[in-house]
PDB file of N, CA and C in Angstrom:
ATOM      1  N   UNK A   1       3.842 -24.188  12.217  1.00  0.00           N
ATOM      2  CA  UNK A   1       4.020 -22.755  12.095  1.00  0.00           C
ATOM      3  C   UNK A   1       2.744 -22.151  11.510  1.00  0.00           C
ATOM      4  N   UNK A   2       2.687 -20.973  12.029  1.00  0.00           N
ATOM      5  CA  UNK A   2       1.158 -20.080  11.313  1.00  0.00           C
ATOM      6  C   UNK A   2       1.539 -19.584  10.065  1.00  0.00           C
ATOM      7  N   UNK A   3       1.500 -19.003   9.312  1.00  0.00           N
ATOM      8  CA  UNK A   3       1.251 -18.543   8.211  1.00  0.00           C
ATOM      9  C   UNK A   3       0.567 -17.101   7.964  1.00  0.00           C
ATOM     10  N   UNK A   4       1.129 -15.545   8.625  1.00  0.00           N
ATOM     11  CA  UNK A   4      -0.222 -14.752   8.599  1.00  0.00           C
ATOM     12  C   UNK A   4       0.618 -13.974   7.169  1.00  0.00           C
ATOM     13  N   UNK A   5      -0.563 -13.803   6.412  1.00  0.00           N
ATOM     14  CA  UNK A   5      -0.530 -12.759   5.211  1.00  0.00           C
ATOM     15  C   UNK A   5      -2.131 -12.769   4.314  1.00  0.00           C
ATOM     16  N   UNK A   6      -2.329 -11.468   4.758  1.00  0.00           N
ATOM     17  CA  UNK A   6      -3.268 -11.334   3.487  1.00  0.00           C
ATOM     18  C   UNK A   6      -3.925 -12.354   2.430  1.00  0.00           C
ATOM     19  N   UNK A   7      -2.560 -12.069   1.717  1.00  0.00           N
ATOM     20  CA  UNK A   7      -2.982 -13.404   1.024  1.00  0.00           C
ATOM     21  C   UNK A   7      -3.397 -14.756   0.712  1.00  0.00           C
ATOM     22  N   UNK A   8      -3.274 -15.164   1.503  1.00  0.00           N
ATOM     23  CA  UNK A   8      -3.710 -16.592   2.439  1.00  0.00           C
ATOM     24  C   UNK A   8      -5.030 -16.256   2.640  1.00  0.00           C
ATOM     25  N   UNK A   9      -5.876 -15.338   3.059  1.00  0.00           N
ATOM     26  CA  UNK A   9      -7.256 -15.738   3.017  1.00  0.00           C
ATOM     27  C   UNK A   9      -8.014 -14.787   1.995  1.00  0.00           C
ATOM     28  N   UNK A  10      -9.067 -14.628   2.451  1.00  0.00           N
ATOM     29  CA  UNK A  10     -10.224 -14.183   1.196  1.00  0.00           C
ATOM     30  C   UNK A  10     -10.000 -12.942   0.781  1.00  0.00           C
ATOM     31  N   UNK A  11      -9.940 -12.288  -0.314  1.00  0.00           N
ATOM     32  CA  UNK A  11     -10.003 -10.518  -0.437  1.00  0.00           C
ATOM     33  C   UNK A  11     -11.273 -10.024  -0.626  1.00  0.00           C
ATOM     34  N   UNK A  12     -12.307 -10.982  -1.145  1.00  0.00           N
ATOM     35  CA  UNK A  12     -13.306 -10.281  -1.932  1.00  0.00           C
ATOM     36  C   UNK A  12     -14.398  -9.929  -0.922  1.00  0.00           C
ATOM     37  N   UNK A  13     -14.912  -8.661  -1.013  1.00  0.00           N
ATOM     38  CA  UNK A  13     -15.463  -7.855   0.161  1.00  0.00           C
ATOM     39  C   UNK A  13     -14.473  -6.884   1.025  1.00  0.00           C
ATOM     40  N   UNK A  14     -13.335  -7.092   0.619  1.00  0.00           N
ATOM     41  CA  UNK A  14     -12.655  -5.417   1.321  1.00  0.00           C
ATOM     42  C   UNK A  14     -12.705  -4.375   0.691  1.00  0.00           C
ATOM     43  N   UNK A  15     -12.586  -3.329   1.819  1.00  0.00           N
ATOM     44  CA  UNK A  15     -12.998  -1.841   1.444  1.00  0.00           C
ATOM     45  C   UNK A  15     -11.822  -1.677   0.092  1.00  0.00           C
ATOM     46  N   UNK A  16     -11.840  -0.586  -0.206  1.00  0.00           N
ATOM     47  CA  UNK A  16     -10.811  -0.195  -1.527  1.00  0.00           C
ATOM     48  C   UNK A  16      -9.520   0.100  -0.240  1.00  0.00           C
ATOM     49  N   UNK A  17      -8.566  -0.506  -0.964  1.00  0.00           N
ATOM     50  CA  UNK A  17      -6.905  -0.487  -0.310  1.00  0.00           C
ATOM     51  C   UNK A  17      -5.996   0.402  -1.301  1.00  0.00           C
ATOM     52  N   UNK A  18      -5.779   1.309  -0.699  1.00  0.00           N
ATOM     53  CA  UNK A  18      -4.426   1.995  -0.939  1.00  0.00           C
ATOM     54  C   UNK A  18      -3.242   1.617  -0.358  1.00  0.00           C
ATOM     55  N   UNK A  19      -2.089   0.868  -1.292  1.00  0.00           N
ATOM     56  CA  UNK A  19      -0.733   0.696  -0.477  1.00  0.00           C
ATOM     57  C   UNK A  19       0.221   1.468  -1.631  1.00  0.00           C
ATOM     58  N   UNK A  20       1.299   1.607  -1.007  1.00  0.00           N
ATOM     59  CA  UNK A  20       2.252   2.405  -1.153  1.00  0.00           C
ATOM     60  C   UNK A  20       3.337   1.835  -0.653  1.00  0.00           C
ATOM     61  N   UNK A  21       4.485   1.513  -1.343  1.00  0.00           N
ATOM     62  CA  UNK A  21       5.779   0.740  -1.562  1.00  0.00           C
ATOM     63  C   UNK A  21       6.699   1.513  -2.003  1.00  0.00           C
ATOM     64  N   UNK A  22       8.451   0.999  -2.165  1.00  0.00           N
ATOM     65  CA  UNK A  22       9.396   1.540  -2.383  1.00  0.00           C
ATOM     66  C   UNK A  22       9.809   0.483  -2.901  1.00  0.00           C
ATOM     67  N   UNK A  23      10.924   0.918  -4.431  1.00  0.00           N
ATOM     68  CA  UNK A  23      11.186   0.632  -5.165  1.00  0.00           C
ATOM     69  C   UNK A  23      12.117  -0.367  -4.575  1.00  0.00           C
ATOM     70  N   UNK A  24      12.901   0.096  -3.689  1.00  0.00           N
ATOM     71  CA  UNK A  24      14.238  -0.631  -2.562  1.00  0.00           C
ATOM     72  C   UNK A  24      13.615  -1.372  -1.444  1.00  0.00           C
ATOM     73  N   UNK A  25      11.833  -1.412  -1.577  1.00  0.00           N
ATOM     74  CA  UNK A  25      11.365  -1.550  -0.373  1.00  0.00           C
ATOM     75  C   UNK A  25      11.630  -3.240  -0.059  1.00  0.00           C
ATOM     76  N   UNK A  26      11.747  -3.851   0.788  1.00  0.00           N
ATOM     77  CA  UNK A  26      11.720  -5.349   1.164  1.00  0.00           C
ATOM     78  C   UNK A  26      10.333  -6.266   0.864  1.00  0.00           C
ATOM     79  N   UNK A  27       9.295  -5.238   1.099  1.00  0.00           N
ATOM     80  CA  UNK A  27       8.115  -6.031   0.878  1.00  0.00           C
ATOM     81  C   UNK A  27       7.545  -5.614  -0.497  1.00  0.00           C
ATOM     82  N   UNK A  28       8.481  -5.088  -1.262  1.00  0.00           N
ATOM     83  CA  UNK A  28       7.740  -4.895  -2.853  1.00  0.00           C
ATOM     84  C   UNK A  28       6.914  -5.927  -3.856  1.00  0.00           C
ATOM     85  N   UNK A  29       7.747  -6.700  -3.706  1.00  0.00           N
ATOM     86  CA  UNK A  29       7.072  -8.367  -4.167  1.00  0.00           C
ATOM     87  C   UNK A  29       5.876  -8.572  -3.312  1.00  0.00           C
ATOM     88  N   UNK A  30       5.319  -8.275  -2.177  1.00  0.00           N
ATOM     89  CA  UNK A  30       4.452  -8.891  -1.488  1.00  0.00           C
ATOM     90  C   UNK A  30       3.107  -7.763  -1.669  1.00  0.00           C
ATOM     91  N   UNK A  31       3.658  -6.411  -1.802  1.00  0.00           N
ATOM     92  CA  UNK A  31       2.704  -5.404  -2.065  1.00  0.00           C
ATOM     93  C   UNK A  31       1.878  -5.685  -3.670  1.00  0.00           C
ATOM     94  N   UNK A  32       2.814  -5.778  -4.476  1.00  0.00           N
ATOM     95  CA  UNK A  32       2.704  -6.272  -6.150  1.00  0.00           C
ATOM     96  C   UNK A  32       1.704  -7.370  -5.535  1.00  0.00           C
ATOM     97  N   UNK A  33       1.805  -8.454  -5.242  1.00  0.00           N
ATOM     98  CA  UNK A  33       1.070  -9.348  -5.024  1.00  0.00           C
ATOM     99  C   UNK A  33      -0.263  -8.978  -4.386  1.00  0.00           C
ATOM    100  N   UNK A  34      -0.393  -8.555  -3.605  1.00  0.00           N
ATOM    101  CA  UNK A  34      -1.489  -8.366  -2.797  1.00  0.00           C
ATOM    102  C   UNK A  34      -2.146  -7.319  -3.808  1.00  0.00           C
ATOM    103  N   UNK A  35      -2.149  -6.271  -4.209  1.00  0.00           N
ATOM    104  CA  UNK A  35      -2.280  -5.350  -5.156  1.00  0.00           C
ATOM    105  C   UNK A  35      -3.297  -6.158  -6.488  1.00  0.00           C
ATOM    106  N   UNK A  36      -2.494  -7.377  -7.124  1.00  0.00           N
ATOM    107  CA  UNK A  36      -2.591  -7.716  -7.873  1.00  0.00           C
ATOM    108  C   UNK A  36      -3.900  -8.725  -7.755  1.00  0.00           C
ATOM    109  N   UNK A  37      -3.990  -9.540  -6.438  1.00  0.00           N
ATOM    110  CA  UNK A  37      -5.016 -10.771  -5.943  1.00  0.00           C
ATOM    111  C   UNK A  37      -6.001  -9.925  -5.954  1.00  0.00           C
ATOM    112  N   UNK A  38      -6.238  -8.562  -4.876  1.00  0.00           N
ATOM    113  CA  UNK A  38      -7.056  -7.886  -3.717  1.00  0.00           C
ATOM    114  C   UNK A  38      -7.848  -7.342  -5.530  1.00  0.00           C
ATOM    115  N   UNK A  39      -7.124  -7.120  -6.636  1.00  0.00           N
ATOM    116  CA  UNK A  39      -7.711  -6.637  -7.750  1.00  0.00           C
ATOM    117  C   UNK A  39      -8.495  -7.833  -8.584  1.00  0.00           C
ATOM    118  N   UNK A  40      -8.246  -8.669  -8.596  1.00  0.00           N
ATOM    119  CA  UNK A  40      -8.788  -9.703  -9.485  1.00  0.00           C
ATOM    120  C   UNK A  40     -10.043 -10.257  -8.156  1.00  0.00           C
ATOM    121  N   UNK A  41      -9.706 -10.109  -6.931  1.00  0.00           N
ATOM    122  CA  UNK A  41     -11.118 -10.371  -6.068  1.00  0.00           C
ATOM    123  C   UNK A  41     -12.013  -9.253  -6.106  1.00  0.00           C
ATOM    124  N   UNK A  42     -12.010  -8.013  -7.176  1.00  0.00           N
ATOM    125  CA  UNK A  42     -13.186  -7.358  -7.675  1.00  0.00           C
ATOM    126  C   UNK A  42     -12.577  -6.237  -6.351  1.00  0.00           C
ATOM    127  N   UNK A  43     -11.455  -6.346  -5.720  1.00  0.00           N
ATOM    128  CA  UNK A  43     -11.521  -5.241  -4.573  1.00  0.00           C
ATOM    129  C   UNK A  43     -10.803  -3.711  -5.103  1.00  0.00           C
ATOM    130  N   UNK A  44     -11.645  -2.605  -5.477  1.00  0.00           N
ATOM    131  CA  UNK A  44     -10.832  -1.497  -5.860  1.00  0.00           C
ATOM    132  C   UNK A  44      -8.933  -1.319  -5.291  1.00  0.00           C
ATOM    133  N   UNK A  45      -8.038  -1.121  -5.615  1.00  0.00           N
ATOM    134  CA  UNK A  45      -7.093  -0.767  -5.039  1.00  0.00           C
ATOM    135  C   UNK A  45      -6.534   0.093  -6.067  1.00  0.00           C
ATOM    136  N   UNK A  46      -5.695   1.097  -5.132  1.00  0.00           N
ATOM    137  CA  UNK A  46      -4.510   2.265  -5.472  1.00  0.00           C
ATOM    138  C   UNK A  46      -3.364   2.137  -5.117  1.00  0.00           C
ATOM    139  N   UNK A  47      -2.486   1.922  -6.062  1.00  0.00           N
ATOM    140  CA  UNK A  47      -0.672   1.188  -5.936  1.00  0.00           C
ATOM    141  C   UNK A  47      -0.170   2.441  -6.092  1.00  0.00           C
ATOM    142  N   UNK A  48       0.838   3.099  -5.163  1.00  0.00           N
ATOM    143  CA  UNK A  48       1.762   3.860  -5.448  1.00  0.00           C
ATOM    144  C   UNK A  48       3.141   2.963  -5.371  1.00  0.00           C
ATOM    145  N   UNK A  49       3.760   3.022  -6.030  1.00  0.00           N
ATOM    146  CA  UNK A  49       5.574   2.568  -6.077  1.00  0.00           C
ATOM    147  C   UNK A  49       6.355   3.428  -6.703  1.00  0.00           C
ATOM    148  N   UNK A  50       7.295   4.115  -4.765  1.00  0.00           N
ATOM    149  CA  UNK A  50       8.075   5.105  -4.716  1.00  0.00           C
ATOM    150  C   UNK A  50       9.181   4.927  -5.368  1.00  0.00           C
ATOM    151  N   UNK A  51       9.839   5.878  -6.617  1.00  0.00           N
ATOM    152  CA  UNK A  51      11.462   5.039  -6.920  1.00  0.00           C
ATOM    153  C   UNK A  51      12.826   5.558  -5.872  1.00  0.00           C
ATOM    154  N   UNK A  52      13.225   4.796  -5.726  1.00  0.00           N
ATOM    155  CA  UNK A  52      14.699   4.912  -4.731  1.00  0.00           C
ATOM    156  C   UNK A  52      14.211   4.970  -3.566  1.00  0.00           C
ATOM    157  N   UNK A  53      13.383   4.685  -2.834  1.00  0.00           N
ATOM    158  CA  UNK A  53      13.105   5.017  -1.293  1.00  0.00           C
ATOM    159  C   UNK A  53      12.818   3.699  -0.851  1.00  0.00           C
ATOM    160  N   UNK A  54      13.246   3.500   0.625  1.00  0.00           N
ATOM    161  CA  UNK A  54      13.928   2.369   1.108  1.00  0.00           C
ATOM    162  C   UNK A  54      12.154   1.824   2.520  1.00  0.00           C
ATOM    163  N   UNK A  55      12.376   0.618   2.533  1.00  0.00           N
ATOM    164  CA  UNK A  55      11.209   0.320   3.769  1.00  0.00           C
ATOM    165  C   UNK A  55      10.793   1.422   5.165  1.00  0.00           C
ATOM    166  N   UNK A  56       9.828   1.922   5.167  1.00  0.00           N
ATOM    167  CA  UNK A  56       9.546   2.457   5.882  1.00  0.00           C
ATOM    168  C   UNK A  56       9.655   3.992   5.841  1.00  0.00           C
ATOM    169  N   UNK A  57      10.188   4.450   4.633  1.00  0.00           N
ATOM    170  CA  UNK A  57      10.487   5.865   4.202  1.00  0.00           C
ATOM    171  C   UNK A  57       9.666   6.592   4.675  1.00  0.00           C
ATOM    172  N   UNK A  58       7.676   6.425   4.742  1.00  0.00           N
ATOM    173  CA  UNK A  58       6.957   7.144   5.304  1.00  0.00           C
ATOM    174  C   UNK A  58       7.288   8.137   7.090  1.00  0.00           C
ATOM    175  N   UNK A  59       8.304   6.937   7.897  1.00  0.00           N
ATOM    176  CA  UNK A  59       8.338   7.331   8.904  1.00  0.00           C
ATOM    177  C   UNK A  59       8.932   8.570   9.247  1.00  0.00           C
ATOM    178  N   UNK A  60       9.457   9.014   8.073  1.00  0.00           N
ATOM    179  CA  UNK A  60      10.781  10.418   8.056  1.00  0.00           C
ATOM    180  C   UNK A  60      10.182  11.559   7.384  1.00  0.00           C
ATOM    181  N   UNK A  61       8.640  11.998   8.036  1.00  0.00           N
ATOM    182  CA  UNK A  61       8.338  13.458   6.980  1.00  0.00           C
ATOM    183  C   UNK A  61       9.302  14.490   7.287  1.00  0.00           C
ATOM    184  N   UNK A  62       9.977  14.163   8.700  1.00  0.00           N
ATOM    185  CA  UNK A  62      10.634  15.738   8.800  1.00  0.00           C
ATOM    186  C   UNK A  62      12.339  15.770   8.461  1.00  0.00           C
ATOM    187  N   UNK A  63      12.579  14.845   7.403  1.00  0.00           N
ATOM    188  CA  UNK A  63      13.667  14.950   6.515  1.00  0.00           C
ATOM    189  C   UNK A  63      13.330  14.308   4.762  1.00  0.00           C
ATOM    190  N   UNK A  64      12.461  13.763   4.640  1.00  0.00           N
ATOM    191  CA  UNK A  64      12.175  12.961   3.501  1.00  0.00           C
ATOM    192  C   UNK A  64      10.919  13.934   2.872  1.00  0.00           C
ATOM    193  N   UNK A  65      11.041  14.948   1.724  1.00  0.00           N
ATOM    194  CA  UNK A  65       9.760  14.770   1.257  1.00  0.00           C
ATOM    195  C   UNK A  65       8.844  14.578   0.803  1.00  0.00           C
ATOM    196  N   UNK A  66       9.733  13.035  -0.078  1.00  0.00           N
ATOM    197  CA  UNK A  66       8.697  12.091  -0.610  1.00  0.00           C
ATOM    198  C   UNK A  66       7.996  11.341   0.530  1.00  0.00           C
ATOM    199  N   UNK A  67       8.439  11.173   2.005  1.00  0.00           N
ATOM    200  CA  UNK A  67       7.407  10.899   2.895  1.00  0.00           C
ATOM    201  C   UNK A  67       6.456  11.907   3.090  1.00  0.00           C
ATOM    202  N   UNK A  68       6.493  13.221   3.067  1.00  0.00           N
ATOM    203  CA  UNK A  68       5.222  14.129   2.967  1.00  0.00           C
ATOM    204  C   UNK A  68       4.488  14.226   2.356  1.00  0.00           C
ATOM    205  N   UNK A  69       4.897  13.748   0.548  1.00  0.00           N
ATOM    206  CA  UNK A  69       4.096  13.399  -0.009  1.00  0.00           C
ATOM    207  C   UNK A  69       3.020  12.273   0.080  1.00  0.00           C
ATOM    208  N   UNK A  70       3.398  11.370   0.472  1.00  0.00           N
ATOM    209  CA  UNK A  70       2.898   9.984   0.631  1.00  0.00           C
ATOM    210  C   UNK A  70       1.808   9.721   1.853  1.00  0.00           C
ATOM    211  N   UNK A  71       2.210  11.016   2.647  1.00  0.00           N
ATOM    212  CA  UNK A  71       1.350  10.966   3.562  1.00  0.00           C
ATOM    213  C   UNK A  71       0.009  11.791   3.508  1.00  0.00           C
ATOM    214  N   UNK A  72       0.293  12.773   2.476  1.00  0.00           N
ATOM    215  CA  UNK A  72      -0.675  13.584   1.692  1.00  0.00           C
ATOM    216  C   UNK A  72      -1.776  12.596   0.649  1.00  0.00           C
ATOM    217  N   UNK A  73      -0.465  11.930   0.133  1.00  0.00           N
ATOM    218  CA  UNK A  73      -1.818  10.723  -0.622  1.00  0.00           C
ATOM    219  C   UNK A  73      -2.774  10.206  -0.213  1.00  0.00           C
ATOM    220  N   UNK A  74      -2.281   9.199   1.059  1.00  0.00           N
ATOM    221  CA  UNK A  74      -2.719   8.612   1.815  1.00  0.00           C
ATOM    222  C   UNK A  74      -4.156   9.297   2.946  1.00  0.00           C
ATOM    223  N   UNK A  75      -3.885  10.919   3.151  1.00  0.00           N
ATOM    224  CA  UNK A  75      -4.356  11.066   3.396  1.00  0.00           C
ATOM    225  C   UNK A  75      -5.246  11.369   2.895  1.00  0.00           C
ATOM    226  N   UNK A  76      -5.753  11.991   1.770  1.00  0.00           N
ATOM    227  CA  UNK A  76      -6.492  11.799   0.374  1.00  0.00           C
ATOM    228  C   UNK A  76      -7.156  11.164   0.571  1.00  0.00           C
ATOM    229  N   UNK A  77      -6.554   9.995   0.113  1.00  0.00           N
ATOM    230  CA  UNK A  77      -7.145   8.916  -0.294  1.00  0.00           C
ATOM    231  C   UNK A  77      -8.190   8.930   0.813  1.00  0.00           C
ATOM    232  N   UNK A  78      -7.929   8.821   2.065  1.00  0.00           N
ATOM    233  CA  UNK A  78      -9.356   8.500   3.287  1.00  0.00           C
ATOM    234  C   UNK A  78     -10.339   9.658   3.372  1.00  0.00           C
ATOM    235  N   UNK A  79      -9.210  10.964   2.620  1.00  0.00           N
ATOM    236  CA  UNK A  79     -10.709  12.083   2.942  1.00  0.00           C
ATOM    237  C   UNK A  79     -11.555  12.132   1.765  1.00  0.00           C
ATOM    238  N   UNK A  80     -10.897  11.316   0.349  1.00  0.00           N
ATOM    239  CA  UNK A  80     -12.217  10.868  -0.247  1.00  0.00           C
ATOM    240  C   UNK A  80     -13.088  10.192  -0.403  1.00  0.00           C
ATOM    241  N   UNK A  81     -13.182   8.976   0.830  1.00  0.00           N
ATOM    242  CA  UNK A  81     -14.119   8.381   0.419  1.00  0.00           C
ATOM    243  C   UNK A  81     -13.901   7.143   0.465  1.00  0.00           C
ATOM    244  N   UNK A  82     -12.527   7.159  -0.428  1.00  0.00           N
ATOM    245  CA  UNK A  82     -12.010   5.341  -0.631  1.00  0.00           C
ATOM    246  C   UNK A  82     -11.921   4.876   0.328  1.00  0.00           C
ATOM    247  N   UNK A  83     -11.228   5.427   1.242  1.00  0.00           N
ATOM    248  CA  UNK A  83     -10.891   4.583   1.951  1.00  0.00           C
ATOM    249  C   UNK A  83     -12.211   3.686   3.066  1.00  0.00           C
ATOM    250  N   UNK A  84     -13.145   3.838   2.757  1.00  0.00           N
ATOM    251  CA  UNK A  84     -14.526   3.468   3.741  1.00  0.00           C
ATOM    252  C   UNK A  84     -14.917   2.269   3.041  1.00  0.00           C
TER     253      UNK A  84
END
C-alpha cells in the first residue's frame, strides 16, 4: 500500500501554509499535526480552528457565514504575500 500524506516527506522549504480546520472536523488531528511538523521544519504557518463547524464547512458560503469568513482569510492570506 502507498502511504500519501504530507507528513511522510520533507517540509522544510515550503512556502508559508495557511490551513484552516473544524473543531468537529475529521482531519483535525492531521491538520494539528502537519501545522505542528511544517513549524518545527522552520516553515511559517497560520492555523485557524473553527469551533462547532463540521468537514468541509468552507463549501457552504451561501448558508454558512463562518464559511465567508474563512474564505476571506484565506483569501488574505494570498493577497498578502504569504501565501508565495
Amino acid at each position: 500500500s502507498v502511504a500519501a500524506s504530507p507528513l511522510l516527506g520533507p517540509l522544510e522549504g515550503l512556502p508559508p501554509l495557511f490551513l484552516t480546520c473544524a473543531t468537529n472536523e475529521v482531519l483535525l488531528d492531521d491538520a494539528l499535526l502537519l501545522a505542528r511538523a511544517a513549524a518545527l521544519a522552520g516553515v511559517p504557518v497560520e492555523l485557524r480552528v473553527e469551533a462547532g463547524l463540521f468537514h468541509l464547512w468552507i463549501l457552504w458560503p451561501h448558508i454558512l457565514p463562518e464559511a465567508v469568513a474563512s474564505l476571506g482569510r484565506i483569501a488574505g492570506f494570498i493577497g498578502s504575500g504569504s501565501g508565495t
